[in-house]
N, C-alpha and C. Protein backbone atom coordinates (compact mmCIF):
# COMPACT_ATOMS: atom_id res chain seq x y z
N UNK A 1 -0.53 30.89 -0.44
CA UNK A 1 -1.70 31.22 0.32
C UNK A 1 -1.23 31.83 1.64
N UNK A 2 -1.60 32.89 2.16
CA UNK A 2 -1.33 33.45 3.44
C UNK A 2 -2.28 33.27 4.39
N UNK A 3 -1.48 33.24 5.47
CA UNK A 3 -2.56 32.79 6.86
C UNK A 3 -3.59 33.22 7.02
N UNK A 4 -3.76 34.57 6.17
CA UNK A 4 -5.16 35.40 6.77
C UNK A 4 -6.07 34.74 6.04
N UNK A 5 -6.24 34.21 4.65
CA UNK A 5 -7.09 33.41 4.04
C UNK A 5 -7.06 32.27 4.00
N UNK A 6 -6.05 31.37 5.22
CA UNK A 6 -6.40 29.65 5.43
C UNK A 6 -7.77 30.29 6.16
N UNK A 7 -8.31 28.64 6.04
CA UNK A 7 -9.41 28.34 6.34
C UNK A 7 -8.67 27.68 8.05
N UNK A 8 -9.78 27.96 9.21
CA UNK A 8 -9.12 27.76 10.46
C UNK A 8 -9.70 25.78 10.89
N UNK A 9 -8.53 25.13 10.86
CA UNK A 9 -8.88 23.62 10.25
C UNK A 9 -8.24 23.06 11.82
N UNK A 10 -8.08 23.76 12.58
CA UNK A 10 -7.17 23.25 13.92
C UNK A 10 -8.46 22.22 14.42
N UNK A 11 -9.79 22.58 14.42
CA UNK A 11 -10.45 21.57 15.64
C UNK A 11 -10.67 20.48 15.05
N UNK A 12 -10.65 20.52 13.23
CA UNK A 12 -10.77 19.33 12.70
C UNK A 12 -9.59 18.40 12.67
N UNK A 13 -8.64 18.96 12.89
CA UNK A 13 -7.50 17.98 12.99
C UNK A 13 -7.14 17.24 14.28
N UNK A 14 -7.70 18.53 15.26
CA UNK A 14 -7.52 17.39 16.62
C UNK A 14 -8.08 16.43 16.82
N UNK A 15 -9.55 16.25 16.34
CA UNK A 15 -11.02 15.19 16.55
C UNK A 15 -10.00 13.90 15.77
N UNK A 16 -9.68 14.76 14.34
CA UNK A 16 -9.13 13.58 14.06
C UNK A 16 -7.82 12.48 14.18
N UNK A 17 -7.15 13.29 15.00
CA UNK A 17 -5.25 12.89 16.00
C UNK A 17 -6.42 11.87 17.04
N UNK A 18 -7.26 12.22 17.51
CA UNK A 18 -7.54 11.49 18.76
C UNK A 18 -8.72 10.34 18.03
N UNK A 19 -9.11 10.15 16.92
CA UNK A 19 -9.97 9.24 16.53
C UNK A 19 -8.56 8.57 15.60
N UNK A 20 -7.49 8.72 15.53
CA UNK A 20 -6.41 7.57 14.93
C UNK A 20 -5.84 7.44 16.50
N UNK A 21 -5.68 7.87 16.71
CA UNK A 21 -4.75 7.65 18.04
C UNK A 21 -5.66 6.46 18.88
N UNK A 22 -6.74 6.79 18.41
CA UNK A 22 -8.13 5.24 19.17
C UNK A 22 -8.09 4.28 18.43
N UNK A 23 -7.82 4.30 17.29
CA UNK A 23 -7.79 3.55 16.26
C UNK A 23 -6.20 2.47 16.55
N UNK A 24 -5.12 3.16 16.53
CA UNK A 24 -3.75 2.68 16.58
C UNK A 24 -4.15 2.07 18.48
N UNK A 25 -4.46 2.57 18.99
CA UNK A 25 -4.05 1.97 20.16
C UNK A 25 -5.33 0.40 20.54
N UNK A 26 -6.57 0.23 19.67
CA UNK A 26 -7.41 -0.70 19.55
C UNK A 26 -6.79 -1.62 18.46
N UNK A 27 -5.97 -1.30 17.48
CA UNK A 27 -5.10 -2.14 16.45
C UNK A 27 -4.19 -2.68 17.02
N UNK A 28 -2.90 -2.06 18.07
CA UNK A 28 -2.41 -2.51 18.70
C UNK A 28 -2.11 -3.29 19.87
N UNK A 29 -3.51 -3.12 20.41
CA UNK A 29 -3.31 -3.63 21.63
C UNK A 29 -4.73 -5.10 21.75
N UNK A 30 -5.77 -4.52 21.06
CA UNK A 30 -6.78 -5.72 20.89
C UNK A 30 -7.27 -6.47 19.68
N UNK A 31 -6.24 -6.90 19.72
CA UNK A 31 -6.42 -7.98 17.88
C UNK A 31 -6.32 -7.70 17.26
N UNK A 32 -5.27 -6.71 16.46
CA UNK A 32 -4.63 -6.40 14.99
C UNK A 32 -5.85 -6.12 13.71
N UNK A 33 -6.89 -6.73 14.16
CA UNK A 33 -8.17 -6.55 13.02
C UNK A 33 -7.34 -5.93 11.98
N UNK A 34 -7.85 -5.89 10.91
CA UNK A 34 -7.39 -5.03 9.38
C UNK A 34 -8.28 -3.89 9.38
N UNK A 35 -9.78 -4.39 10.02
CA UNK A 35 -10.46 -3.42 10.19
C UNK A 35 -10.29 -1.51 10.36
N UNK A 36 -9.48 -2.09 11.85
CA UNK A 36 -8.76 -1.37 12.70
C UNK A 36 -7.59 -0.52 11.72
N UNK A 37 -6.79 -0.91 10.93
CA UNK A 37 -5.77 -0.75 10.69
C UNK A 37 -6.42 0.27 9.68
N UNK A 38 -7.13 -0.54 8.56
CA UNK A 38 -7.80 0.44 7.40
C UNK A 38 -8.78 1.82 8.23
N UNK A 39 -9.50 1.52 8.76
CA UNK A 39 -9.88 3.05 9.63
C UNK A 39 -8.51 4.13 10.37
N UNK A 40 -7.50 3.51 10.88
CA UNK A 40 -6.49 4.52 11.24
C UNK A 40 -6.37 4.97 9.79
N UNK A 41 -5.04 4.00 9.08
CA UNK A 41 -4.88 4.54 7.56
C UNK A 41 -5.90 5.81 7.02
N UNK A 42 -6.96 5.33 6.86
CA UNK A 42 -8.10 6.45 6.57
C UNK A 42 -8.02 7.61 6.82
N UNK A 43 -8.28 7.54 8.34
CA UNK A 43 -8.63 8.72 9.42
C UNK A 43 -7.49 9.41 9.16
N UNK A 44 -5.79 9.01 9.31
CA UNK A 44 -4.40 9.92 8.99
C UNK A 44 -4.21 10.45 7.65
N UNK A 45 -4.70 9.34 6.76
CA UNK A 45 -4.70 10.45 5.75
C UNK A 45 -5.94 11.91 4.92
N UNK A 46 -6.88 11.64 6.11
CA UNK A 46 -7.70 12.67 6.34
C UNK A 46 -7.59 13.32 6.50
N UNK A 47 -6.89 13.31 7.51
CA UNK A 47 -6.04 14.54 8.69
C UNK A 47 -4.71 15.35 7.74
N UNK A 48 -4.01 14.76 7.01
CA UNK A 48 -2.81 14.94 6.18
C UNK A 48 -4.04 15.83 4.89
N UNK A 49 -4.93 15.27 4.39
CA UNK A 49 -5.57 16.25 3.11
C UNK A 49 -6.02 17.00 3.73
N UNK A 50 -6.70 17.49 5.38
CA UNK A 50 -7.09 18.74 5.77
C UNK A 50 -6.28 19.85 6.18
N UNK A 51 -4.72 19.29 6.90
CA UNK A 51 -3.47 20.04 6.79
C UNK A 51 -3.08 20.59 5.87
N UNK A 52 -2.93 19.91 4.58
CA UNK A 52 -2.04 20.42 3.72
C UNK A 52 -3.38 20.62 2.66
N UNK A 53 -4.53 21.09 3.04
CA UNK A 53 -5.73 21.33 2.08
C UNK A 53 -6.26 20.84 0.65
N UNK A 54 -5.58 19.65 0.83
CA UNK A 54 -5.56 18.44 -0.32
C UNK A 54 -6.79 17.60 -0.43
N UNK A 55 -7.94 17.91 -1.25
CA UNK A 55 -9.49 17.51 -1.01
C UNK A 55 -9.35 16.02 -1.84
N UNK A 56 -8.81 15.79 -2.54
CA UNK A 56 -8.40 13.87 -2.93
C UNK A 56 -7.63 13.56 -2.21
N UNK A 57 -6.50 13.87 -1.40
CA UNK A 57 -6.19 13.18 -0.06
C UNK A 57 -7.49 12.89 0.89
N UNK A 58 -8.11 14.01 1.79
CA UNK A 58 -9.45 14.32 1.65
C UNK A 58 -10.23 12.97 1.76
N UNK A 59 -10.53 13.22 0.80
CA UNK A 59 -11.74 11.84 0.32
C UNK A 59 -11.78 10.92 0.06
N UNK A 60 -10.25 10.43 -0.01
CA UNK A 60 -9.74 9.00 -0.47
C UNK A 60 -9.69 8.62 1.32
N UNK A 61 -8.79 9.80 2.23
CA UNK A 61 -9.12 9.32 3.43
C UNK A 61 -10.35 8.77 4.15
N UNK A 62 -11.75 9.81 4.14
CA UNK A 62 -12.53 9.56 4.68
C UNK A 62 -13.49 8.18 4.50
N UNK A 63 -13.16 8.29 2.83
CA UNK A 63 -13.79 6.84 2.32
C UNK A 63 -13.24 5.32 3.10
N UNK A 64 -11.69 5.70 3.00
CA UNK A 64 -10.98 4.32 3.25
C UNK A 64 -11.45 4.23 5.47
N UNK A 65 -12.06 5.64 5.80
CA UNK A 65 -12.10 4.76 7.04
C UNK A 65 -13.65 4.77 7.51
N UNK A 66 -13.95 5.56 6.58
CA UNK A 66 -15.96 4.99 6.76
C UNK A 66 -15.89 3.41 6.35
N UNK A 67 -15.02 2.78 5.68
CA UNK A 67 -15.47 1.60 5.15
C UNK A 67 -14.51 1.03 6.20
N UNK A 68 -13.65 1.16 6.96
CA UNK A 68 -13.02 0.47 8.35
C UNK A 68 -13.79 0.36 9.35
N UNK A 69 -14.47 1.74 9.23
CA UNK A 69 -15.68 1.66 10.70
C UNK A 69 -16.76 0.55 10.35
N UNK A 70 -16.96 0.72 8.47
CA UNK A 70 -18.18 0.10 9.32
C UNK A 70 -18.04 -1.29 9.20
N UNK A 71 -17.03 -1.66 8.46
CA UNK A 71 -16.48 -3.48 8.69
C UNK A 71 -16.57 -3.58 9.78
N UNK A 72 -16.07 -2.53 10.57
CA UNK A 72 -16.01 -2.89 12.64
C UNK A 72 -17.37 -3.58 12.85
N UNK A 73 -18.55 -2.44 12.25
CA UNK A 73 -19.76 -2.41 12.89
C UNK A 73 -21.00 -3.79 12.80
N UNK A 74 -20.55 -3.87 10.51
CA UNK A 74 -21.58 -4.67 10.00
C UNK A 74 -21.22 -6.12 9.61
């Protein structure tokens, strides 16, 4: 695939560096939750299927940290 036909995925990857990077530093620093841990996990390998344009990386990510968030929430 050549650059001129990637799809331009840069702003989605930053949202998501800085929503693990919130994630790792609330895992690390305020109570280890699993919660916490399964939403980073998630969110990085989100970020890894939108890099490397891998849509079951993808969706296995987003699933594993919608269901971290919302253990946080519910």
């Amino acid at each position: 695939m050549s650059s001129v036909s990637r799809p331009r995925s840069t702003p989605i990857l930053v949202v998501l560096a800085a929503f693990a990077v919130a994630n790792a530093i609330d895992f690390i620093f305020y109570g280890q939750h699993i919660y916490n841990l399964a939403a980073l996990i998630g969110i990085s390998v989100a970020a890894v299927g939108v890099a490397k344009d891998h849509t079951t990386a993808l969706n296995c990510g987003a699933v594993l940290a919608i269901a971290g968030i919302a253990a946080k929430y519910v």
